[in-house]
PDB file of N, CA and C in Angstrom:
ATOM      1  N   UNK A   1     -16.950  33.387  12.321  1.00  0.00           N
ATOM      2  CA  UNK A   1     -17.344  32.028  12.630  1.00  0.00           C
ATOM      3  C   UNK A   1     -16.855  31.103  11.508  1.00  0.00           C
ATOM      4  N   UNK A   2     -16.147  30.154  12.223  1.00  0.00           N
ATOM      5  CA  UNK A   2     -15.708  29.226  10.955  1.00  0.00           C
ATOM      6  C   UNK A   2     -16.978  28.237  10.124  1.00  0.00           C
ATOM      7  N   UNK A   3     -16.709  27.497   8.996  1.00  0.00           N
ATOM      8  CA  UNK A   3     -17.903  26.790   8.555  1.00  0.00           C
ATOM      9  C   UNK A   3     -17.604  25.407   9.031  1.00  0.00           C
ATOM     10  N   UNK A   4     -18.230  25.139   9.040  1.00  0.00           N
ATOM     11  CA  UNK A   4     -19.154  23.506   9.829  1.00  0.00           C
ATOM     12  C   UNK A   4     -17.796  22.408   8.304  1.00  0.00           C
ATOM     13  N   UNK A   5     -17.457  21.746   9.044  1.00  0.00           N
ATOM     14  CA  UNK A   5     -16.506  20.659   8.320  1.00  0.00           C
ATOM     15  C   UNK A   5     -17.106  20.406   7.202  1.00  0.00           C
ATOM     16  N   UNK A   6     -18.203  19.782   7.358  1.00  0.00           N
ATOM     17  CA  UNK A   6     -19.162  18.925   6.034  1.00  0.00           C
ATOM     18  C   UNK A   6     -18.598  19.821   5.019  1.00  0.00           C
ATOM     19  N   UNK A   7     -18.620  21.056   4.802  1.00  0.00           N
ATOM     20  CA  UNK A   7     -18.799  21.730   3.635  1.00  0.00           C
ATOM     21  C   UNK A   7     -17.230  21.360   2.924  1.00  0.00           C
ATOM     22  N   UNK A   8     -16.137  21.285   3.961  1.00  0.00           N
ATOM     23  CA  UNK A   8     -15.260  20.868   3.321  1.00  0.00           C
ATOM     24  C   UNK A   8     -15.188  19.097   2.753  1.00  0.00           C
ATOM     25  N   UNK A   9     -15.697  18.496   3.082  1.00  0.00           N
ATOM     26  CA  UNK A   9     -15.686  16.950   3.019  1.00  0.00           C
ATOM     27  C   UNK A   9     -16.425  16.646   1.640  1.00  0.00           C
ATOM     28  N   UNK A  10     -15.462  15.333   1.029  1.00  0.00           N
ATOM     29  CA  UNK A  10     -15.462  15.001  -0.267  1.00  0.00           C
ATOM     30  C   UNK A  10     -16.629  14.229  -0.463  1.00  0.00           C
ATOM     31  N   UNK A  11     -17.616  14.686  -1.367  1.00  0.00           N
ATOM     32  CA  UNK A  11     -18.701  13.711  -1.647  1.00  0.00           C
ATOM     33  C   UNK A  11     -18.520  12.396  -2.075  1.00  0.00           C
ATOM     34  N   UNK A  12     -17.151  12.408  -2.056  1.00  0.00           N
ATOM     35  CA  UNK A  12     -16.820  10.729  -2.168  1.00  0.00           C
ATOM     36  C   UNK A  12     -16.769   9.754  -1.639  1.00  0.00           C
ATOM     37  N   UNK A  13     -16.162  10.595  -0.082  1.00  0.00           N
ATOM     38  CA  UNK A  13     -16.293  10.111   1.388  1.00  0.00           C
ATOM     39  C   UNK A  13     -17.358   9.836   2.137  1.00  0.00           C
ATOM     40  N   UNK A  14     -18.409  10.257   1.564  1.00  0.00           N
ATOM     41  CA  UNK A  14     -20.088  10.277   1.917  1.00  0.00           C
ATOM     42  C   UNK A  14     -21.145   9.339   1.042  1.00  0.00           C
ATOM     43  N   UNK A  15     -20.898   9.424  -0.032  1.00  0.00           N
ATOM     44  CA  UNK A  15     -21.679   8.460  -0.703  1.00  0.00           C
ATOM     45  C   UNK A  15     -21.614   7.418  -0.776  1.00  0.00           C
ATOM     46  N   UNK A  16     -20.618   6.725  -0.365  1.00  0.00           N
ATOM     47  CA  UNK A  16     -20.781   5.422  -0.036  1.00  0.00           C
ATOM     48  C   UNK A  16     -21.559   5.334   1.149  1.00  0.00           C
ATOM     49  N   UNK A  17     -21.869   5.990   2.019  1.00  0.00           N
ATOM     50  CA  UNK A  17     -21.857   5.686   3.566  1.00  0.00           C
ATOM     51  C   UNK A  17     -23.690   5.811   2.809  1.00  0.00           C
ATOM     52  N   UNK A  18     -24.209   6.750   2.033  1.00  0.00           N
ATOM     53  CA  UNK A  18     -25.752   7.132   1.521  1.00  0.00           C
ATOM     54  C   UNK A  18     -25.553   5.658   0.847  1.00  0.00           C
ATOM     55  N   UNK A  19     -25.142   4.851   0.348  1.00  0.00           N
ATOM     56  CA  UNK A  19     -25.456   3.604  -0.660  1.00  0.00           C
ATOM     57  C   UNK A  19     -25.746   2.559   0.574  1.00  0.00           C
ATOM     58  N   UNK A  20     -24.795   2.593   0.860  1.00  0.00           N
ATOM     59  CA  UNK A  20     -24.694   1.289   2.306  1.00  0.00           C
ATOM     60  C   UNK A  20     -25.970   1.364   3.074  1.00  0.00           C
ATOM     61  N   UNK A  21     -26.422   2.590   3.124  1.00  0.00           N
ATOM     62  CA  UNK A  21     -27.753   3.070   4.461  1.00  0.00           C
ATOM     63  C   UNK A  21     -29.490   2.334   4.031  1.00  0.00           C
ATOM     64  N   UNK A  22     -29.099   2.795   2.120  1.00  0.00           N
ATOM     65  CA  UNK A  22     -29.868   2.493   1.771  1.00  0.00           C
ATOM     66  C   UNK A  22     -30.323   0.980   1.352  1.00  0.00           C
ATOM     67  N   UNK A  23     -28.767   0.309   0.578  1.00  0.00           N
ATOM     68  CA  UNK A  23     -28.958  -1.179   0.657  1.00  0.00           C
ATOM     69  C   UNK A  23     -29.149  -1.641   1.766  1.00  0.00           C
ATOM     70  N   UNK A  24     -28.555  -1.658   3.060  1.00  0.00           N
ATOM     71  CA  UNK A  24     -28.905  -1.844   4.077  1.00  0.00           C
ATOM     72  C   UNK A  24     -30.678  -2.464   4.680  1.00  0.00           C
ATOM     73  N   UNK A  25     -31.375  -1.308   3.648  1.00  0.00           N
ATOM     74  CA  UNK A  25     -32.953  -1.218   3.703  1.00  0.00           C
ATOM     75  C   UNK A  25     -33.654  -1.524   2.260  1.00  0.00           C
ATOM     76  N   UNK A  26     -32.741  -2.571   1.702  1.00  0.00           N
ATOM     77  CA  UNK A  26     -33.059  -2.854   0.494  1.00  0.00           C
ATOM     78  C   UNK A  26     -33.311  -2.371  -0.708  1.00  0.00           C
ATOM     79  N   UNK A  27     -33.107  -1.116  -0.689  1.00  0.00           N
ATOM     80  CA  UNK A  27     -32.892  -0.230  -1.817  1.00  0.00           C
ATOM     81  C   UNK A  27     -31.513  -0.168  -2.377  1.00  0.00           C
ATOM     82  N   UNK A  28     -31.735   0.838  -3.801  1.00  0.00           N
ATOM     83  CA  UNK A  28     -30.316   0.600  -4.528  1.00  0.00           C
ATOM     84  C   UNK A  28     -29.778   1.472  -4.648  1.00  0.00           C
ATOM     85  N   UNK A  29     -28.375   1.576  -5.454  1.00  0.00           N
ATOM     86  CA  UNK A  29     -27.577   2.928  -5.510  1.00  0.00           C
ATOM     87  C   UNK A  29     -28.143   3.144  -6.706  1.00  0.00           C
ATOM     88  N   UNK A  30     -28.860   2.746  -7.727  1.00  0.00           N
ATOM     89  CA  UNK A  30     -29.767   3.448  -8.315  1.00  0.00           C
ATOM     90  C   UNK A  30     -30.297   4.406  -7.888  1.00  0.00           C
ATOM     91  N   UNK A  31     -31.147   4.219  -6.981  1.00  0.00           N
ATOM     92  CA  UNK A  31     -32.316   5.044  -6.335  1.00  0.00           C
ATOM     93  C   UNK A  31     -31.399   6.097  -5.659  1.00  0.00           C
ATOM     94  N   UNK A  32     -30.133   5.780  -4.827  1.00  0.00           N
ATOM     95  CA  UNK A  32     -29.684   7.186  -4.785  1.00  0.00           C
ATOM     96  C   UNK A  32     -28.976   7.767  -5.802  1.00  0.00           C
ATOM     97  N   UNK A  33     -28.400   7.335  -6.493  1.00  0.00           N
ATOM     98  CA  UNK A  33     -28.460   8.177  -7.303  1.00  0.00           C
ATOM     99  C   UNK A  33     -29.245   8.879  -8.767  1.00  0.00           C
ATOM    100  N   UNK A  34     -30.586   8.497  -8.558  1.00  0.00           N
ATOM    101  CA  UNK A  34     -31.505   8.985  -8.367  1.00  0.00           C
ATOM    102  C   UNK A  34     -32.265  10.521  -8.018  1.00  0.00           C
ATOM    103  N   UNK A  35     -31.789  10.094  -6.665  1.00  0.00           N
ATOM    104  CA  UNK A  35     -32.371  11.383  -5.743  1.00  0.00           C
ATOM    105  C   UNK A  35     -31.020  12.092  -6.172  1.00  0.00           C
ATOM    106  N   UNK A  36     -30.341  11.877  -6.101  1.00  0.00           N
ATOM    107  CA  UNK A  36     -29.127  13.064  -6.094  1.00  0.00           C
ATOM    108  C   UNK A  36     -28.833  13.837  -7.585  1.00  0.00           C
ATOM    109  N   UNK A  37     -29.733  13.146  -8.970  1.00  0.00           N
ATOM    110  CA  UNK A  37     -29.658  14.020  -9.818  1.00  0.00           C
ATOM    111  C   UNK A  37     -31.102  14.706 -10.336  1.00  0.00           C
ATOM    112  N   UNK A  38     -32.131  13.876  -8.941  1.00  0.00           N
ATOM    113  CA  UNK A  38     -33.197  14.992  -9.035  1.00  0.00           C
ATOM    114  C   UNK A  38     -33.026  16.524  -8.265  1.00  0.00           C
ATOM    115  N   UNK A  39     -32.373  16.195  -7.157  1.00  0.00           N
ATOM    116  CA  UNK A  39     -32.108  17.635  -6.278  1.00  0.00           C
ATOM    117  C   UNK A  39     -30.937  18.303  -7.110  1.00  0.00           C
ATOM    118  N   UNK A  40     -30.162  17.787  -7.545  1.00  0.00           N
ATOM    119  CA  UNK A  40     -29.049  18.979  -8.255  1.00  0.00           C
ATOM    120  C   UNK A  40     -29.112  18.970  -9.616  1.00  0.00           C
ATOM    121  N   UNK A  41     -29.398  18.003 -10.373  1.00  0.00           N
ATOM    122  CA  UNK A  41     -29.805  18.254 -11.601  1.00  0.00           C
ATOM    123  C   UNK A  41     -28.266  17.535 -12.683  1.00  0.00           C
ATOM    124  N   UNK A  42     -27.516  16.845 -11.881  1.00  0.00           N
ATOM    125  CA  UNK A  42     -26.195  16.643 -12.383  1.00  0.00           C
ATOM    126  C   UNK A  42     -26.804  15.079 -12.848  1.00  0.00           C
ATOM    127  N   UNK A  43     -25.654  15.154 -14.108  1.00  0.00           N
ATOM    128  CA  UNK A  43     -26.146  13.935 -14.708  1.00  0.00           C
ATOM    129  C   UNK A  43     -25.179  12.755 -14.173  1.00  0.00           C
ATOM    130  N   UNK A  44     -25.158  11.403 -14.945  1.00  0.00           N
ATOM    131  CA  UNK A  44     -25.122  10.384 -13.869  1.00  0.00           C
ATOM    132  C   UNK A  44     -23.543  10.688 -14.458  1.00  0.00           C
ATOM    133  N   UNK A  45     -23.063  10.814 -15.292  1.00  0.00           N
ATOM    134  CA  UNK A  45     -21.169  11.272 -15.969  1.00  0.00           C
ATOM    135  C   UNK A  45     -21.018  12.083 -14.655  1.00  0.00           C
ATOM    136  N   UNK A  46     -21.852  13.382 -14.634  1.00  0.00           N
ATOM    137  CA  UNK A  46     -21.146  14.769 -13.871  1.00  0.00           C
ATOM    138  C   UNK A  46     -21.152  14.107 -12.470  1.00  0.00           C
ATOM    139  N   UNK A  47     -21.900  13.447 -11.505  1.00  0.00           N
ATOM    140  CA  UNK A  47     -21.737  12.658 -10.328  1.00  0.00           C
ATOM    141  C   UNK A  47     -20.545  12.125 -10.621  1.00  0.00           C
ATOM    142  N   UNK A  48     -20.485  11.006 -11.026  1.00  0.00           N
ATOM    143  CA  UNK A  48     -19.225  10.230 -11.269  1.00  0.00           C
ATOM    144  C   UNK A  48     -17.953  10.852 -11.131  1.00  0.00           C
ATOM    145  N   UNK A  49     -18.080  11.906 -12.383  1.00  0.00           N
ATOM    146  CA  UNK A  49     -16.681  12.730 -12.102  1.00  0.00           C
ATOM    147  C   UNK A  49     -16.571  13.564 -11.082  1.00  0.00           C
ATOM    148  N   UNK A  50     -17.513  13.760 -10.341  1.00  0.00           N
ATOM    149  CA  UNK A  50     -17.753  14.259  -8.888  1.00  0.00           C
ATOM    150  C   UNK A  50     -17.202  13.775  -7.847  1.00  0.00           C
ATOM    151  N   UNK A  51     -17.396  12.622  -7.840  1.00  0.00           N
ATOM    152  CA  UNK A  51     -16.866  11.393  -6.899  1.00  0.00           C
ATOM    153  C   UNK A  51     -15.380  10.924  -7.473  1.00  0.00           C
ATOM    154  N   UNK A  52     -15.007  11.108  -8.153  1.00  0.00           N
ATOM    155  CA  UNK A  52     -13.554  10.722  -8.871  1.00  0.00           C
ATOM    156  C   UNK A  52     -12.980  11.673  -8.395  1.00  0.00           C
ATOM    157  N   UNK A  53     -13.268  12.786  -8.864  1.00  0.00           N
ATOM    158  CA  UNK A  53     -12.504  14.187  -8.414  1.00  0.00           C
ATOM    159  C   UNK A  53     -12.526  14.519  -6.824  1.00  0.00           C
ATOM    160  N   UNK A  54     -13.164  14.166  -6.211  1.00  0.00           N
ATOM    161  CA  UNK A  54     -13.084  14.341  -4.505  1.00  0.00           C
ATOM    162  C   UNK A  54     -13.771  15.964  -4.120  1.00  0.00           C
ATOM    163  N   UNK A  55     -14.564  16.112  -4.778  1.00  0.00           N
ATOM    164  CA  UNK A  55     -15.095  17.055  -4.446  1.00  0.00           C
ATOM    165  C   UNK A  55     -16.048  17.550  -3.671  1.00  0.00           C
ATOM    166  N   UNK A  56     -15.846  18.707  -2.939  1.00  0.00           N
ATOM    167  CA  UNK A  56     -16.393  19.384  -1.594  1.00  0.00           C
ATOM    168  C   UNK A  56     -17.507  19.426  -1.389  1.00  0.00           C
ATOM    169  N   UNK A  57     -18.059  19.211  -0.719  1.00  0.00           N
ATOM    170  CA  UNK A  57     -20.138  19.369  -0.446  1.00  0.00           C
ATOM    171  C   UNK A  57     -20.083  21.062  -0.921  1.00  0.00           C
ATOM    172  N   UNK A  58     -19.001  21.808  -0.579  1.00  0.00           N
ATOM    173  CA  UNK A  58     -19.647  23.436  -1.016  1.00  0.00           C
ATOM    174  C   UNK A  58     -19.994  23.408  -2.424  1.00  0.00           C
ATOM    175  N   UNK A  59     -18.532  23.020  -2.793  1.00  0.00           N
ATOM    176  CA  UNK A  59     -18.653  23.305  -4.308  1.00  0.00           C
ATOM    177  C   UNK A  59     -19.870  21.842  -5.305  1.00  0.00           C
ATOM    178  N   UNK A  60     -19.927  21.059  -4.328  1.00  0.00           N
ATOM    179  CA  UNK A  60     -21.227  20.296  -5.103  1.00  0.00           C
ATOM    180  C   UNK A  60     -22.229  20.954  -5.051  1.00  0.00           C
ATOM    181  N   UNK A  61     -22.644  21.839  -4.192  1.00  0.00           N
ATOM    182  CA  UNK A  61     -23.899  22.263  -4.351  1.00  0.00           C
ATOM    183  C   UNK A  61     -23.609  23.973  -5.125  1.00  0.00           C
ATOM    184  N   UNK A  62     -22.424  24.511  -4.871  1.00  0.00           N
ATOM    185  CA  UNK A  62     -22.509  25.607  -5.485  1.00  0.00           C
ATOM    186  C   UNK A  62     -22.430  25.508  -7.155  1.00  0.00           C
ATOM    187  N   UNK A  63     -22.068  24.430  -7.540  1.00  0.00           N
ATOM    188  CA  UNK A  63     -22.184  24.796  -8.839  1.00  0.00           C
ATOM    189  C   UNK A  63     -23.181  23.653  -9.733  1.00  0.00           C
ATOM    190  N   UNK A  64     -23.931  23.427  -8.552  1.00  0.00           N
ATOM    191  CA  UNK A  64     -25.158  22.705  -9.564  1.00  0.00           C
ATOM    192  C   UNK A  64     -25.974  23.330  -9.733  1.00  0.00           C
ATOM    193  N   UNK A  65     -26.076  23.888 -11.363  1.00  0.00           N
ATOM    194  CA  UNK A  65     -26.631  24.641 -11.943  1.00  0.00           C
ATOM    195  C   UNK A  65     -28.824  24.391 -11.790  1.00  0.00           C
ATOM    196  N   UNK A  66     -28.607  23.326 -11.415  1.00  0.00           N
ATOM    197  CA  UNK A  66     -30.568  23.080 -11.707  1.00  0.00           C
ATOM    198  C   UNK A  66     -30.669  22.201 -10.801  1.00  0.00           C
ATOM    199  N   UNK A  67     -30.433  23.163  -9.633  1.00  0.00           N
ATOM    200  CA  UNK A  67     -31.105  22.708  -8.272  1.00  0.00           C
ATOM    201  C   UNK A  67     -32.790  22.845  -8.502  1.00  0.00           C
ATOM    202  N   UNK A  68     -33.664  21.624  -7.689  1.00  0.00           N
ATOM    203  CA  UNK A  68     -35.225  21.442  -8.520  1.00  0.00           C
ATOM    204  C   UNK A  68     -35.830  22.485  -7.299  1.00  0.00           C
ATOM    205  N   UNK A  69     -36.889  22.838  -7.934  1.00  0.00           N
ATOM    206  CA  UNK A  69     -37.161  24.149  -7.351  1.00  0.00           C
ATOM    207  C   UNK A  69     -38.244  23.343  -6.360  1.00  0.00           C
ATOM    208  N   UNK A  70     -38.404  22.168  -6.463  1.00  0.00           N
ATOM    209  CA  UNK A  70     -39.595  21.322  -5.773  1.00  0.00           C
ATOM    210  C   UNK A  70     -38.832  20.899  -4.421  1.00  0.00           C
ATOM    211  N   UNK A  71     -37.746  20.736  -4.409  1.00  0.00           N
ATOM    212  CA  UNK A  71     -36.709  20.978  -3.152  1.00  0.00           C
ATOM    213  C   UNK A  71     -36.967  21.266  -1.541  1.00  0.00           C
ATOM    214  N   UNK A  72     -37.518  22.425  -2.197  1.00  0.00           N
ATOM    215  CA  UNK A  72     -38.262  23.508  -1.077  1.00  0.00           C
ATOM    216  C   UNK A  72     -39.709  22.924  -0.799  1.00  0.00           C
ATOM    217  N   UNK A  73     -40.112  22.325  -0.927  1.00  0.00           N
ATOM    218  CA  UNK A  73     -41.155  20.864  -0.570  1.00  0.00           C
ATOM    219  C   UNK A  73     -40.953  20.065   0.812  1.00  0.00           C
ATOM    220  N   UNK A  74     -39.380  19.657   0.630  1.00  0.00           N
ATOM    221  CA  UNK A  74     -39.191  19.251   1.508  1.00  0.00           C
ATOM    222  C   UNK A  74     -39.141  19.548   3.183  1.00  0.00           C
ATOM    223  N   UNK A  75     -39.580  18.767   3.900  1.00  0.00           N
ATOM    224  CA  UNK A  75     -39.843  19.625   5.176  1.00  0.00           C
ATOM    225  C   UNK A  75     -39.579  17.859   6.338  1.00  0.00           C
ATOM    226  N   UNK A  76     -38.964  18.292   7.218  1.00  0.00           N
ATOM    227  CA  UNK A  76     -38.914  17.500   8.300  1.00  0.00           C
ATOM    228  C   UNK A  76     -37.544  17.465   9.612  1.00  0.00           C
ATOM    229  N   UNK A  77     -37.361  16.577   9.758  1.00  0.00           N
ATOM    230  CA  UNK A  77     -35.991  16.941  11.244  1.00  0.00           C
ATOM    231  C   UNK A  77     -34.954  15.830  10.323  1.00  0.00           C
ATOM    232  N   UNK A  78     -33.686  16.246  10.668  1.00  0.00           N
ATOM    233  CA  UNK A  78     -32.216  15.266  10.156  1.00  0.00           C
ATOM    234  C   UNK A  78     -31.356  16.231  11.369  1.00  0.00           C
ATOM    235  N   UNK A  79     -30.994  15.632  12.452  1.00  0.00           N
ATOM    236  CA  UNK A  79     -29.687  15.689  13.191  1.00  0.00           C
ATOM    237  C   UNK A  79     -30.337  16.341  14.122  1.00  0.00           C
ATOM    238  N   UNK A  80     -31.514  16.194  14.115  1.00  0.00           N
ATOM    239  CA  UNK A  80     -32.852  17.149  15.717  1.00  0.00           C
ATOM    240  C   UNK A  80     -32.962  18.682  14.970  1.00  0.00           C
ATOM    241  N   UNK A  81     -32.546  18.717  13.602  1.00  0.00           N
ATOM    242  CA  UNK A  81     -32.729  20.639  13.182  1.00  0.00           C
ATOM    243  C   UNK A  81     -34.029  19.583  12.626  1.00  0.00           C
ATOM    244  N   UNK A  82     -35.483  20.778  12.281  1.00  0.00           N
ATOM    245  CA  UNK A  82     -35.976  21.035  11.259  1.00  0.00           C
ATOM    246  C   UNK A  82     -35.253  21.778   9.608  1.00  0.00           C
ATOM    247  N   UNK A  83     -35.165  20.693   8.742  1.00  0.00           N
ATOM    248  CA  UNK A  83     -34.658  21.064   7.435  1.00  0.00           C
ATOM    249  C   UNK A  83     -35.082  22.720   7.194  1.00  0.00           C
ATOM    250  N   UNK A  84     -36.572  22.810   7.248  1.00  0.00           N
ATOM    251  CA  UNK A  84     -36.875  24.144   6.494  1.00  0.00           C
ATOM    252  C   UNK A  84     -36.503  25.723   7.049  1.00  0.00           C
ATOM    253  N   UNK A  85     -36.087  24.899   8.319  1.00  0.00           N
ATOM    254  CA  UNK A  85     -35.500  25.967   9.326  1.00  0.00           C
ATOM    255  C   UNK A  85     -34.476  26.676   9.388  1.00  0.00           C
ATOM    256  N   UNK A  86     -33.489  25.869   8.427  1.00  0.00           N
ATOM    257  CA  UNK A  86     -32.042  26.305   8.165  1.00  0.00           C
ATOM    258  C   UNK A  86     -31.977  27.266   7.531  1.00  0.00           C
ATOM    259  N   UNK A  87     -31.054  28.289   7.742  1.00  0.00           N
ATOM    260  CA  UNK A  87     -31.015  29.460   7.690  1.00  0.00           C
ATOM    261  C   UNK A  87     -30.159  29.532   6.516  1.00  0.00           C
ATOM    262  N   UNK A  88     -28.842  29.057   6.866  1.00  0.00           N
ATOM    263  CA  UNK A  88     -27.578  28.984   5.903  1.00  0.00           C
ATOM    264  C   UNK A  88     -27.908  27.974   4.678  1.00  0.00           C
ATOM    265  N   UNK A  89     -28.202  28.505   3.491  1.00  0.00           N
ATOM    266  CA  UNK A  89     -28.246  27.757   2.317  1.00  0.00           C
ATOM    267  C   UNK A  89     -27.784  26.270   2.285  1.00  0.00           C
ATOM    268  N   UNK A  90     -26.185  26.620   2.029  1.00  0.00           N
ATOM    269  CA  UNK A  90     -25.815  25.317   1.611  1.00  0.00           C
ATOM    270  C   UNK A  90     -25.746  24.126   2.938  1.00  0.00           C
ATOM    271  N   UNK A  91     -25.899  24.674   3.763  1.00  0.00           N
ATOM    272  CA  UNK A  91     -26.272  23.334   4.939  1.00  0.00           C
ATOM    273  C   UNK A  91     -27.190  22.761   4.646  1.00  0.00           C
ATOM    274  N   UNK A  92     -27.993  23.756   4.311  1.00  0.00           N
ATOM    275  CA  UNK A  92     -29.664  23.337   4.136  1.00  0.00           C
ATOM    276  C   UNK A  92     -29.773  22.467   2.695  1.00  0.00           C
ATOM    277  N   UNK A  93     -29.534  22.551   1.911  1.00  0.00           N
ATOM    278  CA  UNK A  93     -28.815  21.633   0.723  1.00  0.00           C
ATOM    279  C   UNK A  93     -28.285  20.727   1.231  1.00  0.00           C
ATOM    280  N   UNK A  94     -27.252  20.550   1.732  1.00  0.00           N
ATOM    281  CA  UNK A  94     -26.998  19.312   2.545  1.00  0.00           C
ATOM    282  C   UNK A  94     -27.959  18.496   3.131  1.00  0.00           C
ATOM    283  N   UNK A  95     -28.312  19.131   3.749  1.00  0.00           N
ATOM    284  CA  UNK A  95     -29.550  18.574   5.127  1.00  0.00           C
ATOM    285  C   UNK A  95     -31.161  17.480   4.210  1.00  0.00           C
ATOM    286  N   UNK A  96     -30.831  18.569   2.977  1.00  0.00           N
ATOM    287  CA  UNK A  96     -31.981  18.578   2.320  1.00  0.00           C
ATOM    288  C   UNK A  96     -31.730  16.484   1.395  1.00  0.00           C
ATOM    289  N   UNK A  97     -30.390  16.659   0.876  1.00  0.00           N
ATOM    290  CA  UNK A  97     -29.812  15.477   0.729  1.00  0.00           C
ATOM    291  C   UNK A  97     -30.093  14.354   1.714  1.00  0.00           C
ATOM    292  N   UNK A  98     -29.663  14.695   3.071  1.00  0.00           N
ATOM    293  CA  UNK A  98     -29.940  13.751   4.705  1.00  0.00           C
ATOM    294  C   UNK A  98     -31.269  12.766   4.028  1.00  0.00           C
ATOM    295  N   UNK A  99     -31.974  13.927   4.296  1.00  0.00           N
ATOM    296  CA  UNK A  99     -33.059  13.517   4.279  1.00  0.00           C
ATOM    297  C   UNK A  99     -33.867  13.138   3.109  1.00  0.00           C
ATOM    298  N   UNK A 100     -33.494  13.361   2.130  1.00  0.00           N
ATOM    299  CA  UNK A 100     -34.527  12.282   1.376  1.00  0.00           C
ATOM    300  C   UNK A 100     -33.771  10.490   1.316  1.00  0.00           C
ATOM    301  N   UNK A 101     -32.282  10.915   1.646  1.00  0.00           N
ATOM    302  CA  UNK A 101     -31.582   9.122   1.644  1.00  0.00           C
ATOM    303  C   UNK A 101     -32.314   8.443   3.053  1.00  0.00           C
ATOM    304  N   UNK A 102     -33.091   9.477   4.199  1.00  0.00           N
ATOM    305  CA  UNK A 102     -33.367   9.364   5.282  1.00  0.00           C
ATOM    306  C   UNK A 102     -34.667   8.273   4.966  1.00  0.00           C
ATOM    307  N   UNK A 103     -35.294   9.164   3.943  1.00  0.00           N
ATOM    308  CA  UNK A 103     -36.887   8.654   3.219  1.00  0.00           C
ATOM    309  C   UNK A 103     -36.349   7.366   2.391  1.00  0.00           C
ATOM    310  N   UNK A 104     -35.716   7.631   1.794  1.00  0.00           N
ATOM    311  CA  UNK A 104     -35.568   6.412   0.660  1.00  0.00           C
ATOM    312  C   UNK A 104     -35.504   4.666   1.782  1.00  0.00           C
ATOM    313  N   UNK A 105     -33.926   4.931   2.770  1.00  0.00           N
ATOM    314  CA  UNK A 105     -34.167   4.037   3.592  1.00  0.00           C
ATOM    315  C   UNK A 105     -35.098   3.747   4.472  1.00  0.00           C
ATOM    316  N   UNK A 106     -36.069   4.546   4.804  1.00  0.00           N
ATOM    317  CA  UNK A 106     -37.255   4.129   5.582  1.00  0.00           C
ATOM    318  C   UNK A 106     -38.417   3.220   4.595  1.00  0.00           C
ATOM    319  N   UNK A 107     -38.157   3.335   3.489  1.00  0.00           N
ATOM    320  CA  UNK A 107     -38.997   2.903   2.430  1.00  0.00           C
ATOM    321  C   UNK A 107     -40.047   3.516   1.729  1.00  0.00           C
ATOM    322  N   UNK A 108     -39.920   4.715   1.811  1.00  0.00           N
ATOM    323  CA  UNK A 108     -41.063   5.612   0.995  1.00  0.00           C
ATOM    324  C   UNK A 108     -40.627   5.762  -0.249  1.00  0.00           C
ATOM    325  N   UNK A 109     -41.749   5.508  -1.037  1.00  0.00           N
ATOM    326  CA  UNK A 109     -41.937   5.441  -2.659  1.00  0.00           C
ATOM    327  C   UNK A 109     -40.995   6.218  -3.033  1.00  0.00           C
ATOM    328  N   UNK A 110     -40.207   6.258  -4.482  1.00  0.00           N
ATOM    329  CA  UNK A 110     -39.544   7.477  -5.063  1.00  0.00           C
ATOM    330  C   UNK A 110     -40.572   8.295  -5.547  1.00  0.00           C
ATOM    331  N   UNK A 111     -41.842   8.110  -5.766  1.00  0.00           N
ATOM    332  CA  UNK A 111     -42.374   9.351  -6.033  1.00  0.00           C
ATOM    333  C   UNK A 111     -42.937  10.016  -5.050  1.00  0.00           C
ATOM    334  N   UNK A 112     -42.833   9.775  -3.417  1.00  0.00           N
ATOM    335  CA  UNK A 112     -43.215  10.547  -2.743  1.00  0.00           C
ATOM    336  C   UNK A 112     -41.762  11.197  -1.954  1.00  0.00           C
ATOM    337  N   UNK A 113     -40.349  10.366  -2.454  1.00  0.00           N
ATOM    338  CA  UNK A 113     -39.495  11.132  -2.140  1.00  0.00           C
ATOM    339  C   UNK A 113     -38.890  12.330  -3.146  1.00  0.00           C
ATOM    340  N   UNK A 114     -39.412  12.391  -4.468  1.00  0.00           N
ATOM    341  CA  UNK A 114     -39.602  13.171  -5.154  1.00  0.00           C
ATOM    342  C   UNK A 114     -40.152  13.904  -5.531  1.00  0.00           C
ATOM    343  N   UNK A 115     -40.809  13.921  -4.357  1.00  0.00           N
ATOM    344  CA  UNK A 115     -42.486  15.062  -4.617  1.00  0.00           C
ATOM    345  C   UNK A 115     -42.867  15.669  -5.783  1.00  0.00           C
ATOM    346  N   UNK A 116     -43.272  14.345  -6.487  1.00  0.00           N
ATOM    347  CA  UNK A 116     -43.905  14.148  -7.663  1.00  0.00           C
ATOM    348  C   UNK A 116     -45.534  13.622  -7.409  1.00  0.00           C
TER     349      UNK A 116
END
């Protein structure tokens, strides 16, 4: 079985589309990026050069070393799946991403999208 495109697609090509969703709903690219170095643990340099470099949703999530273990907290639907349902890791990492930019633009607190 082949893998699902996303995994090949450049987080560069995507994060804008997560900034736009969220200003959109009056939030900032602060706040996502934010969420994106609470779930992987990459600092705001290692994003950057993330996004410069054009790099793959696999390898973004495979080599972020301090994925938050509070992660697994998360629970709800992005694309009609239930998140916690996903079977295959790094989708679910993905998915897991969906959805807190899902939360942020709906307007829920960063500390309840950080399940803090």
């Amino acid at each position: 079985m082949s893998k699902h495109r996303i995994y090949t697609t450049s987080v560069a090509s995507v994060y804008p589309h997560y900034v736009a969703k969220a200003e959109k709903k009056g939030r900032t690219k602060e706040e996502v990026d934010e969420i994106i170095h609470w779930l992987t643990g990459y600092t705001q340099d290692e994003l950057e050069a993330i996004i410069e470099n054009k790099t793959d949703f696999e390898t973004f999530f495979s080599e972020a070393q301090n994925m938050n273990p509070s992660r697994e907290l998360i629970k709800g639907v992005v694309c009609g799946v239930r998140v916690e349902e996903i079977e295959e890791i790094t989708m679910r990492e993905i998915r897991y991403l969906d959805k807190l930019i899902d939360e942020l633009a709906r307007g829920k607190k960063m500390e309840k999208i950080l399940r803090t």
